[in-house]
C-alpha atoms as a PDB file:
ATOM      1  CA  UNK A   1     -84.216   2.296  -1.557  1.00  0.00           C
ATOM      2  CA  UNK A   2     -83.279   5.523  -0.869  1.00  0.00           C
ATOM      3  CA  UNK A   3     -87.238   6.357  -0.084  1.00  0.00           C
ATOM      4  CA  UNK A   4     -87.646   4.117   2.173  1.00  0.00           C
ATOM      5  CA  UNK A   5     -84.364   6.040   3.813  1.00  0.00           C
ATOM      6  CA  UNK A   6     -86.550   9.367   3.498  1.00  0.00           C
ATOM      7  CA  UNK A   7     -89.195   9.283   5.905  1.00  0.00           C
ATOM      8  CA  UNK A   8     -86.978   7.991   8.699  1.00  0.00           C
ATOM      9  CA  UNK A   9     -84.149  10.422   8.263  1.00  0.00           C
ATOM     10  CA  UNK A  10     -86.635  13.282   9.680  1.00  0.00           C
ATOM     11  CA  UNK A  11     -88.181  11.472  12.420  1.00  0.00           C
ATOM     12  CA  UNK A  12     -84.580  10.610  13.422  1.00  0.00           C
ATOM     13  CA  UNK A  13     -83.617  13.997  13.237  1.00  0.00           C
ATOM     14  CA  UNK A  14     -86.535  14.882  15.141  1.00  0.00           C
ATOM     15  CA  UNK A  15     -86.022  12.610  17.561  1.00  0.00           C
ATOM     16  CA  UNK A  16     -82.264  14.127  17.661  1.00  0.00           C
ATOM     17  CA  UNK A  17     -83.620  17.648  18.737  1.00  0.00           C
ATOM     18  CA  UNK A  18     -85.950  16.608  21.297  1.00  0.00           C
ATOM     19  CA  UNK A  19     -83.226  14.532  22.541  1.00  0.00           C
ATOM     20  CA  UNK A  20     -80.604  17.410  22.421  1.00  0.00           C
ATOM     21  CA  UNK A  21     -83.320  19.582  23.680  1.00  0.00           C
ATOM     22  CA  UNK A  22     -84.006  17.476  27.205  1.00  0.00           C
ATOM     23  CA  UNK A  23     -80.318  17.576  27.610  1.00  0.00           C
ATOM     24  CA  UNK A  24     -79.463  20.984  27.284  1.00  0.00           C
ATOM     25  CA  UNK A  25     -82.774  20.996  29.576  1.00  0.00           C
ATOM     26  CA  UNK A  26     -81.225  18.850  32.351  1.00  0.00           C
ATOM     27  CA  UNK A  27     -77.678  20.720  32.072  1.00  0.00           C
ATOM     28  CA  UNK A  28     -78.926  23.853  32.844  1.00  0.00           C
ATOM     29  CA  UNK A  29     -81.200  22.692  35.269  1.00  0.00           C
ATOM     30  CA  UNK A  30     -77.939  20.851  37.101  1.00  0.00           C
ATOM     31  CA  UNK A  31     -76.230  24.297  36.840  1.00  0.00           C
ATOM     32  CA  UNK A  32     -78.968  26.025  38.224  1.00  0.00           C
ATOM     33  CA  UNK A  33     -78.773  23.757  40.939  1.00  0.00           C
ATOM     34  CA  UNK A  34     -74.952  23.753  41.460  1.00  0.00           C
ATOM     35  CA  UNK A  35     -75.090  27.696  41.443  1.00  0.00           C
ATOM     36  CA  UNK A  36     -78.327  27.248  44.701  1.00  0.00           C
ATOM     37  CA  UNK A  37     -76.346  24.911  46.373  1.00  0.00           C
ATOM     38  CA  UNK A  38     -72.831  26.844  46.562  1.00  0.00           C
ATOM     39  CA  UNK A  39     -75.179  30.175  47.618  1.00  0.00           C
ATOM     40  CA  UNK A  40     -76.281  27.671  50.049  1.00  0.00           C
ATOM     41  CA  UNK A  41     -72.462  27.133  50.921  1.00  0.00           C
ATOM     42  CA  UNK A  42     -71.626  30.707  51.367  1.00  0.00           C
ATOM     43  CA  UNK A  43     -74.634  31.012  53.914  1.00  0.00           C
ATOM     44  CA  UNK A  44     -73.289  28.368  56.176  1.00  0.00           C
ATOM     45  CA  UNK A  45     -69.703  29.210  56.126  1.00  0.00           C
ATOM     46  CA  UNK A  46     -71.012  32.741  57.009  1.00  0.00           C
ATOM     47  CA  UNK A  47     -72.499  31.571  60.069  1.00  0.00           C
ATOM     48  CA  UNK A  48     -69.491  29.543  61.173  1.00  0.00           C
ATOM     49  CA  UNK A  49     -67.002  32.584  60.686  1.00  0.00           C
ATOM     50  CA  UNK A  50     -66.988  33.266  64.208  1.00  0.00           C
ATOM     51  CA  UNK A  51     -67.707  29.548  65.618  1.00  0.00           C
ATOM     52  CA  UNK A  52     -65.247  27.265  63.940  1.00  0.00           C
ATOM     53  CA  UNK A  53     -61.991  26.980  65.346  1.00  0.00           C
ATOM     54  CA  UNK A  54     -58.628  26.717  63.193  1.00  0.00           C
ATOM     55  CA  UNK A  55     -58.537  23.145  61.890  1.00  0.00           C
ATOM     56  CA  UNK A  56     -62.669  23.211  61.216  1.00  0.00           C
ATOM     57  CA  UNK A  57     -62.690  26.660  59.261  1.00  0.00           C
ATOM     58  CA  UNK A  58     -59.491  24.986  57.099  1.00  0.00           C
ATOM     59  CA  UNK A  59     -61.313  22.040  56.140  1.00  0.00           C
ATOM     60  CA  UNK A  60     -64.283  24.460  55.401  1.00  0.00           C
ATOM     61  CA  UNK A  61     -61.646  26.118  53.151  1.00  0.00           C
ATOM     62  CA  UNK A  62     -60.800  23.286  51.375  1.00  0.00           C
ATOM     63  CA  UNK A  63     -64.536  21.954  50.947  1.00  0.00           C
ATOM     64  CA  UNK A  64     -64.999  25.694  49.299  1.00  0.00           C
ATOM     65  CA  UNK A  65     -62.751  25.516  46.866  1.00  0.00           C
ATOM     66  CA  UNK A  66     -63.491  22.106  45.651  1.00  0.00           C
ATOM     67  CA  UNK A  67     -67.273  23.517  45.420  1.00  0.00           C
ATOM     68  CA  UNK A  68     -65.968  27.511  43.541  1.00  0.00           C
ATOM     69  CA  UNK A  69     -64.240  24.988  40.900  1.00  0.00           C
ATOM     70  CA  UNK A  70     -67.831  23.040  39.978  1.00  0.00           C
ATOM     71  CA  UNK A  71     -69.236  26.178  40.294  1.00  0.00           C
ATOM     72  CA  UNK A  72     -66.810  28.582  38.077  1.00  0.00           C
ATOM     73  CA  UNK A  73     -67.321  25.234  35.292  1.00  0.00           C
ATOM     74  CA  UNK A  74     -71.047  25.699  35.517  1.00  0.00           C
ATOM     75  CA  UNK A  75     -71.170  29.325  35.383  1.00  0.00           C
ATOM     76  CA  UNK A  76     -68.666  29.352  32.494  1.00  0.00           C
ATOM     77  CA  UNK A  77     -70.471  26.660  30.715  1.00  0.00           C
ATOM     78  CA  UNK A  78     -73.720  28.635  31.197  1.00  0.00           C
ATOM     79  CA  UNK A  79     -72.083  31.506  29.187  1.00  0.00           C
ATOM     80  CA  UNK A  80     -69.574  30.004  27.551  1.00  0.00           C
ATOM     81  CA  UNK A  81     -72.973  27.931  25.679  1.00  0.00           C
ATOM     82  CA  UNK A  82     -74.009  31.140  24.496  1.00  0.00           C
ATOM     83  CA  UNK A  83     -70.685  32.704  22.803  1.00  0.00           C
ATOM     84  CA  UNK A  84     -70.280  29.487  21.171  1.00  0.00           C
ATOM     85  CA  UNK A  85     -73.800  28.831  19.995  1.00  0.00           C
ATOM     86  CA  UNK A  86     -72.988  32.689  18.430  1.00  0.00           C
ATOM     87  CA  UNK A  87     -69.665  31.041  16.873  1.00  0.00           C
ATOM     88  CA  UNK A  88     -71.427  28.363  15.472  1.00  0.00           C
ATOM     89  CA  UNK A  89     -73.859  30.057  13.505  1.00  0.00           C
ATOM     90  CA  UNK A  90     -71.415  32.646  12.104  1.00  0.00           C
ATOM     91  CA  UNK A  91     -69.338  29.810  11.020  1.00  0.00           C
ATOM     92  CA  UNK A  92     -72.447  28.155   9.549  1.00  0.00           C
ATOM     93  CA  UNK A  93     -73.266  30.872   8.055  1.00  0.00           C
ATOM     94  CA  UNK A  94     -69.780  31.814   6.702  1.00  0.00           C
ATOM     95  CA  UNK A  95     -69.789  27.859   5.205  1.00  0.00           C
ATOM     96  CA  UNK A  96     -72.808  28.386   3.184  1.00  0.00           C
ATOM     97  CA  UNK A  97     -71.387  31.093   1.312  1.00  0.00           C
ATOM     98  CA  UNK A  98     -68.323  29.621   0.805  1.00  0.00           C
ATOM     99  CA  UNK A  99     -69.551  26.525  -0.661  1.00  0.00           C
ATOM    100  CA  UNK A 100     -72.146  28.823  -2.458  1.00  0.00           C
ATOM    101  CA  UNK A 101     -68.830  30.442  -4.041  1.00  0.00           C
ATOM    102  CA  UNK A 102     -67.677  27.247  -4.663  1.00  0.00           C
ATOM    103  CA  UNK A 103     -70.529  25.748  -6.569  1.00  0.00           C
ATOM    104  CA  UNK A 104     -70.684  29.350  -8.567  1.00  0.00           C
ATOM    105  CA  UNK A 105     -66.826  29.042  -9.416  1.00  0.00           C
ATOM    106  CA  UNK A 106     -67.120  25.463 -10.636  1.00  0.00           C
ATOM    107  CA  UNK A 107     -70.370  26.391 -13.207  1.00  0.00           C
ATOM    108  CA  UNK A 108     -67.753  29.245 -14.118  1.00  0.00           C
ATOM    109  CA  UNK A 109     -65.196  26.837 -14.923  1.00  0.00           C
ATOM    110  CA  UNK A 110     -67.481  24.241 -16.577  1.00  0.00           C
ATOM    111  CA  UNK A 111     -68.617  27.107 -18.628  1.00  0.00           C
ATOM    112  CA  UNK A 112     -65.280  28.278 -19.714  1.00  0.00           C
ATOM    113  CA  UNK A 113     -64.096  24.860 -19.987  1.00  0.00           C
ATOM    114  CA  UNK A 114     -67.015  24.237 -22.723  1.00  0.00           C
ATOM    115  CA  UNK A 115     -66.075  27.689 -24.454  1.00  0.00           C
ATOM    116  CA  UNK A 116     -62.510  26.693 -24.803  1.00  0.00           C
ATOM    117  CA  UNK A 117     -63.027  23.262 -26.408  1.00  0.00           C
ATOM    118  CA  UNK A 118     -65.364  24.631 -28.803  1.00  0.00           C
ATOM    119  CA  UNK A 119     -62.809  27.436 -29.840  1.00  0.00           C
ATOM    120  CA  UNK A 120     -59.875  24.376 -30.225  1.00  0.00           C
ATOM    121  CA  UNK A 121     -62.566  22.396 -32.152  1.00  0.00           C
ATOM    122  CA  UNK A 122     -63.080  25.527 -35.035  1.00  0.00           C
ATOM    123  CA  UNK A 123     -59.627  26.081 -34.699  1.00  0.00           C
ATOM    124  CA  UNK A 124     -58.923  21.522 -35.372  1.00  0.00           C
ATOM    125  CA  UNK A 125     -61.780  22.018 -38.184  1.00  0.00           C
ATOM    126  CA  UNK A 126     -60.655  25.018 -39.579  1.00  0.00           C
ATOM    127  CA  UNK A 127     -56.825  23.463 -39.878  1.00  0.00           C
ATOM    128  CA  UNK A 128     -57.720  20.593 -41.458  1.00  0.00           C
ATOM    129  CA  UNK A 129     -59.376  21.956 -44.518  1.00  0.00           C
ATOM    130  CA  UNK A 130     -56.144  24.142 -44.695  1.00  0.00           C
ATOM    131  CA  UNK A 131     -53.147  23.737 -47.031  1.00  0.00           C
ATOM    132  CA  UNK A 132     -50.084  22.907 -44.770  1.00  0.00           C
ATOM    133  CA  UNK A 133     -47.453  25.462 -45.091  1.00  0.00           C
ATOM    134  CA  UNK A 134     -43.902  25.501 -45.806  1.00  0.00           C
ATOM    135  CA  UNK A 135     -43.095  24.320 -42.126  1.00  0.00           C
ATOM    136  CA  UNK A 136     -45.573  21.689 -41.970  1.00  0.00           C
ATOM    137  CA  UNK A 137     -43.682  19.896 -45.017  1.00  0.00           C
ATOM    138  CA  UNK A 138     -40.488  20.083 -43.891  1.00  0.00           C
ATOM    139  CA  UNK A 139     -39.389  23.234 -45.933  1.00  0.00           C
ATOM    140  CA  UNK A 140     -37.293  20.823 -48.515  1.00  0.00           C
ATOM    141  CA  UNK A 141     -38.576  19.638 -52.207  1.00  0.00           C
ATOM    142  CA  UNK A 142     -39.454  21.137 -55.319  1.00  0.00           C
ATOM    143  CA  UNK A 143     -43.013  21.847 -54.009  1.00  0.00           C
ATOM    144  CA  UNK A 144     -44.552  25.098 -54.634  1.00  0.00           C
ATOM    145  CA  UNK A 145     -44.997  27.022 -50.891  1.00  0.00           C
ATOM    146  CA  UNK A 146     -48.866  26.905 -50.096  1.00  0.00           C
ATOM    147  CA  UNK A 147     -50.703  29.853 -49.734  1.00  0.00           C
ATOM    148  CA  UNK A 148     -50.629  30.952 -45.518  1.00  0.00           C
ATOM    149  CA  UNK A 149     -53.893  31.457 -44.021  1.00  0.00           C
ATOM    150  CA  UNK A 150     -54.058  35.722 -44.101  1.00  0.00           C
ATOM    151  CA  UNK A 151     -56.441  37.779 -42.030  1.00  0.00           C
ATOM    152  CA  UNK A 152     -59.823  37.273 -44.188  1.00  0.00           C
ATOM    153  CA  UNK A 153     -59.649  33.880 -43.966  1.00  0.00           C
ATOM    154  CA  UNK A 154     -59.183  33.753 -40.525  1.00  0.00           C
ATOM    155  CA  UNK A 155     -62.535  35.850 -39.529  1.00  0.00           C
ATOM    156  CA  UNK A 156     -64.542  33.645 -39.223  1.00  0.00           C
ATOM    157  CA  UNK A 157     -62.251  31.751 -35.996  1.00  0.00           C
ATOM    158  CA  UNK A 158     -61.556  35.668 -34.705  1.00  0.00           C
ATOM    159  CA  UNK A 159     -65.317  36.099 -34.555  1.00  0.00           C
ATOM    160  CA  UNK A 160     -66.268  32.741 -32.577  1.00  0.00           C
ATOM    161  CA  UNK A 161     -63.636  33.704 -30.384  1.00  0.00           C
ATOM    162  CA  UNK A 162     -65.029  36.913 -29.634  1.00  0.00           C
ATOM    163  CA  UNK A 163     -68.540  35.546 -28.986  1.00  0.00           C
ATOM    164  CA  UNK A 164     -66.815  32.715 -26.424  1.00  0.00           C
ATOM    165  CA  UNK A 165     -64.711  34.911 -24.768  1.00  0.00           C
ATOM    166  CA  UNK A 166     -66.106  38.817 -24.990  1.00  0.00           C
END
């Protein structure tokens, strides 16, 4: 199942791009255009600086500052695109490491996880072919007190320990 999902995840994702592609195409093209036509703007309100009378040249006033606010959005989308495409990929970038970390610290833990249960299973093995002490029995009774693990008999735990955790 999931290879018959393979070979049509990358045409879809090609298909994405080209798709993404044609419409940052068509956006920049529109900008483009919105940026000629307010130059375009300018050029006539230039010529009717003298001509117009009061109430024209205020309604060319308001006509211009509809057309500077489509025109500021274009311009700071075409720039704006930019800085962000700039944020994107540093944030990318700063994601990949971080789950690179993140994978690394997990095999770190697994690894000292595994270290740590095989220390507390010599430690379970190495108690249970012990004598219980004096504690372990309750401390009351004729009994004789066993003998407590000493030093030498513990080497051989110290020494895995050392080799799990140098």
């Amino acid at each position: 199942m999931s290879e018959a999902n393979s070979p049509a995840k990358p045409a879809e994702t090609k298909t994405e791009s080209s798709v993404d592609r044609f419409k940052g195409l068509v956006t920049v093209v529109v900008a483009v255009l919105i940026l000629v036509g307010f130059t375009v703007l300018m050029i006539f309100l230039s010529g009717q600086v003298d001509s117009a009378n009061d109430t024209s040249w205020s309604r060319y006033l308001y006509l211009f500052g509809a057309a500077e606010a489509i025109v500021f959005t274009a311009v700071g989308w075409l720039f704006g695109q930019e800085v962000n495409r700039k944020a994107a990929n540093e944030a990318g970038a700063r994601a990949v490491g971080a789950t690179a970390k993140a994978e690394d610290a997990a095999v770190l833990a697994a690894a000292q996880t595994a270290k740590g249960e095989a220390l507390r299973a010599g430690i379970e093995a190495r108690a249970a072919g012990a004598t219980p002490d004096i504690e372990e029995r309750g401390g009351l009774g004729d009994e004789e007190p066993a003998a407590v693990a000493g030093p030498g008999q513990m080497q051989d735990l110290v020494t895995l320990a050392r080799t799990l955790f140098p």
